[in-house]
Protein backbone atom coordinates (compact mmCIF):
# COMPACT_ATOMS: atom_id res chain seq x y z
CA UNK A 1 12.93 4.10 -16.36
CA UNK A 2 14.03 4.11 -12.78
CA UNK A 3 16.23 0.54 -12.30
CA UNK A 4 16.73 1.11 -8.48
CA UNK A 5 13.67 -1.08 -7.56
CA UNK A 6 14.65 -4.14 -5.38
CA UNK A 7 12.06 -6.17 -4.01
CA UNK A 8 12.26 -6.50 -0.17
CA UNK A 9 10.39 -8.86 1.94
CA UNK A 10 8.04 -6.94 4.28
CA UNK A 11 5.24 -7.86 7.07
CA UNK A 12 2.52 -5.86 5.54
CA UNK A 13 1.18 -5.11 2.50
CA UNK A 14 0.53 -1.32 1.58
CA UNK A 15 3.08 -0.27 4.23
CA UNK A 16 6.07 -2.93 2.42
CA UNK A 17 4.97 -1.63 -0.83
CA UNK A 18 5.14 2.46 -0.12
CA UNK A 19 8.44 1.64 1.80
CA UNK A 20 9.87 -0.13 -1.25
CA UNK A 21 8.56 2.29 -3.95
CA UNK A 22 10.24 5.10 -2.10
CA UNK A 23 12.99 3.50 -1.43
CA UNK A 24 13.86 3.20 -4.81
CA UNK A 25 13.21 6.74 -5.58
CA UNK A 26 15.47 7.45 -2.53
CA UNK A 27 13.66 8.07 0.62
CA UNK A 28 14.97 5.64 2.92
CA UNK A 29 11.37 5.19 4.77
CA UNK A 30 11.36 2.14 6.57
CA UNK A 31 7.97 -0.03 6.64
CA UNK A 32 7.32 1.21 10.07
CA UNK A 33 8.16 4.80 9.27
CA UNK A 34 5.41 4.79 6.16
CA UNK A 35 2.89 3.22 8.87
CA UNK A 36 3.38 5.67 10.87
CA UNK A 37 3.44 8.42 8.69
CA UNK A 38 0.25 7.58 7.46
CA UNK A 39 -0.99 7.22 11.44
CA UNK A 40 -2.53 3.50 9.84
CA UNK A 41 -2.39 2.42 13.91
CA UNK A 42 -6.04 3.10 15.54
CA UNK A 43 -8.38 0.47 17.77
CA UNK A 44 -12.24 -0.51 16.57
CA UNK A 45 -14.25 -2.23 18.88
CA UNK A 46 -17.75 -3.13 17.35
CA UNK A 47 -19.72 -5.30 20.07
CA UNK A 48 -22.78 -5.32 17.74
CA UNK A 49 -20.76 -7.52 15.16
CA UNK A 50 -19.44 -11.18 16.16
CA UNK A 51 -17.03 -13.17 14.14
CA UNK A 52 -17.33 -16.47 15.63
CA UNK A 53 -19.23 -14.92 18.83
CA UNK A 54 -16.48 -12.46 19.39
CA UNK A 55 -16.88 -8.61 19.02
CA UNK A 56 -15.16 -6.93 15.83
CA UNK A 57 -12.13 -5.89 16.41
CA UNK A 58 -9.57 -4.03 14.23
CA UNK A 59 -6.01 -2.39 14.80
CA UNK A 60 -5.44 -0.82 11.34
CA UNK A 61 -7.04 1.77 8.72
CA UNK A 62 -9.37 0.60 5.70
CA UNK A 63 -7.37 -0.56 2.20
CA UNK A 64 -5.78 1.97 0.23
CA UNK A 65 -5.47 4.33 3.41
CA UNK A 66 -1.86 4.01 3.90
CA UNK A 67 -0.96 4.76 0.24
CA UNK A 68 -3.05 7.93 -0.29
CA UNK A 69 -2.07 9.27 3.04
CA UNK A 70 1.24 8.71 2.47
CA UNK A 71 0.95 9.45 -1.07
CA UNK A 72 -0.09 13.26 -0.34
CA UNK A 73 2.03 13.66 2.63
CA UNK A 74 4.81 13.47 0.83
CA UNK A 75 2.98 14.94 -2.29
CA UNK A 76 4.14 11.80 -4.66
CA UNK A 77 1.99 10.90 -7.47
CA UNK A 78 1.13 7.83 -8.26
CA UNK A 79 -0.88 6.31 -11.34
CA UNK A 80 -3.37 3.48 -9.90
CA UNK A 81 -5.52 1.75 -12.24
CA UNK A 82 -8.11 -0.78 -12.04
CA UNK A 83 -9.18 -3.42 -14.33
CA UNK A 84 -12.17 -5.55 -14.84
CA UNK A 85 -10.28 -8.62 -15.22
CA UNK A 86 -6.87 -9.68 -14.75
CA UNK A 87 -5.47 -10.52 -18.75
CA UNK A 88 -7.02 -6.95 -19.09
CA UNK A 89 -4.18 -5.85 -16.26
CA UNK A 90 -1.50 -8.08 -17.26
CA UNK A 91 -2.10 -6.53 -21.09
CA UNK A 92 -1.80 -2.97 -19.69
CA UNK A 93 1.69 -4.23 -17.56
CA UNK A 94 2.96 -5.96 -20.28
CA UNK A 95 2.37 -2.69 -22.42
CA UNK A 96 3.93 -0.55 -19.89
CA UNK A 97 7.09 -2.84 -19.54
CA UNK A 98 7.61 -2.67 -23.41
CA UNK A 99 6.98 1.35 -23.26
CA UNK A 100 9.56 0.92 -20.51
């Protein structure tokens, strides 16, 4: 089991977590370096949808973007899993932890 994992406060959360993950495998990638690996920076502008009478307006990819772009840029593999519920997850984490 790799031990080098230390949590680090970050701004966002896919970039934070790719930055910390490879940091701890040893690729010093900042969080601003992973977002802009993964080129996560673009501009929507939906007139046709309001959100409290204002046009839609986004600065950033879709979830899960970041990570797979990054993911296969760098040609890391990761294991994601879903779960239907969440003592289904933790069983599955707490199983992995005791596998170590």
């Amino acid at each position: 089991m790799n031990n080098n994992f230390h949590h680090q406060h970050t701004a966002h959360c896919e970039s934070g977590v790719m930055s910390t993950l490879l940091k701890s495998h040893g690729v010093d990638f900042n969080e601003a370096m992973v977002f802009g690996l993964a080129s996560a920076l673009t501009f929507v502008y939906i007139p046709l949808v309001k959100i409290n009478g204002m046009p839609l307006i986004s600065y950033r990819m879709p979830p899960r973007s970041i990570i797979k772009k990054v993911s296969k840029l760098l040609k890391v593999r990761l294991k994601i899993q879903k779960f239907r519920s969440s003592e289904i997850g933790q069983q599955a984490l707490d199983k992995a932890l005791a596998e170590n």
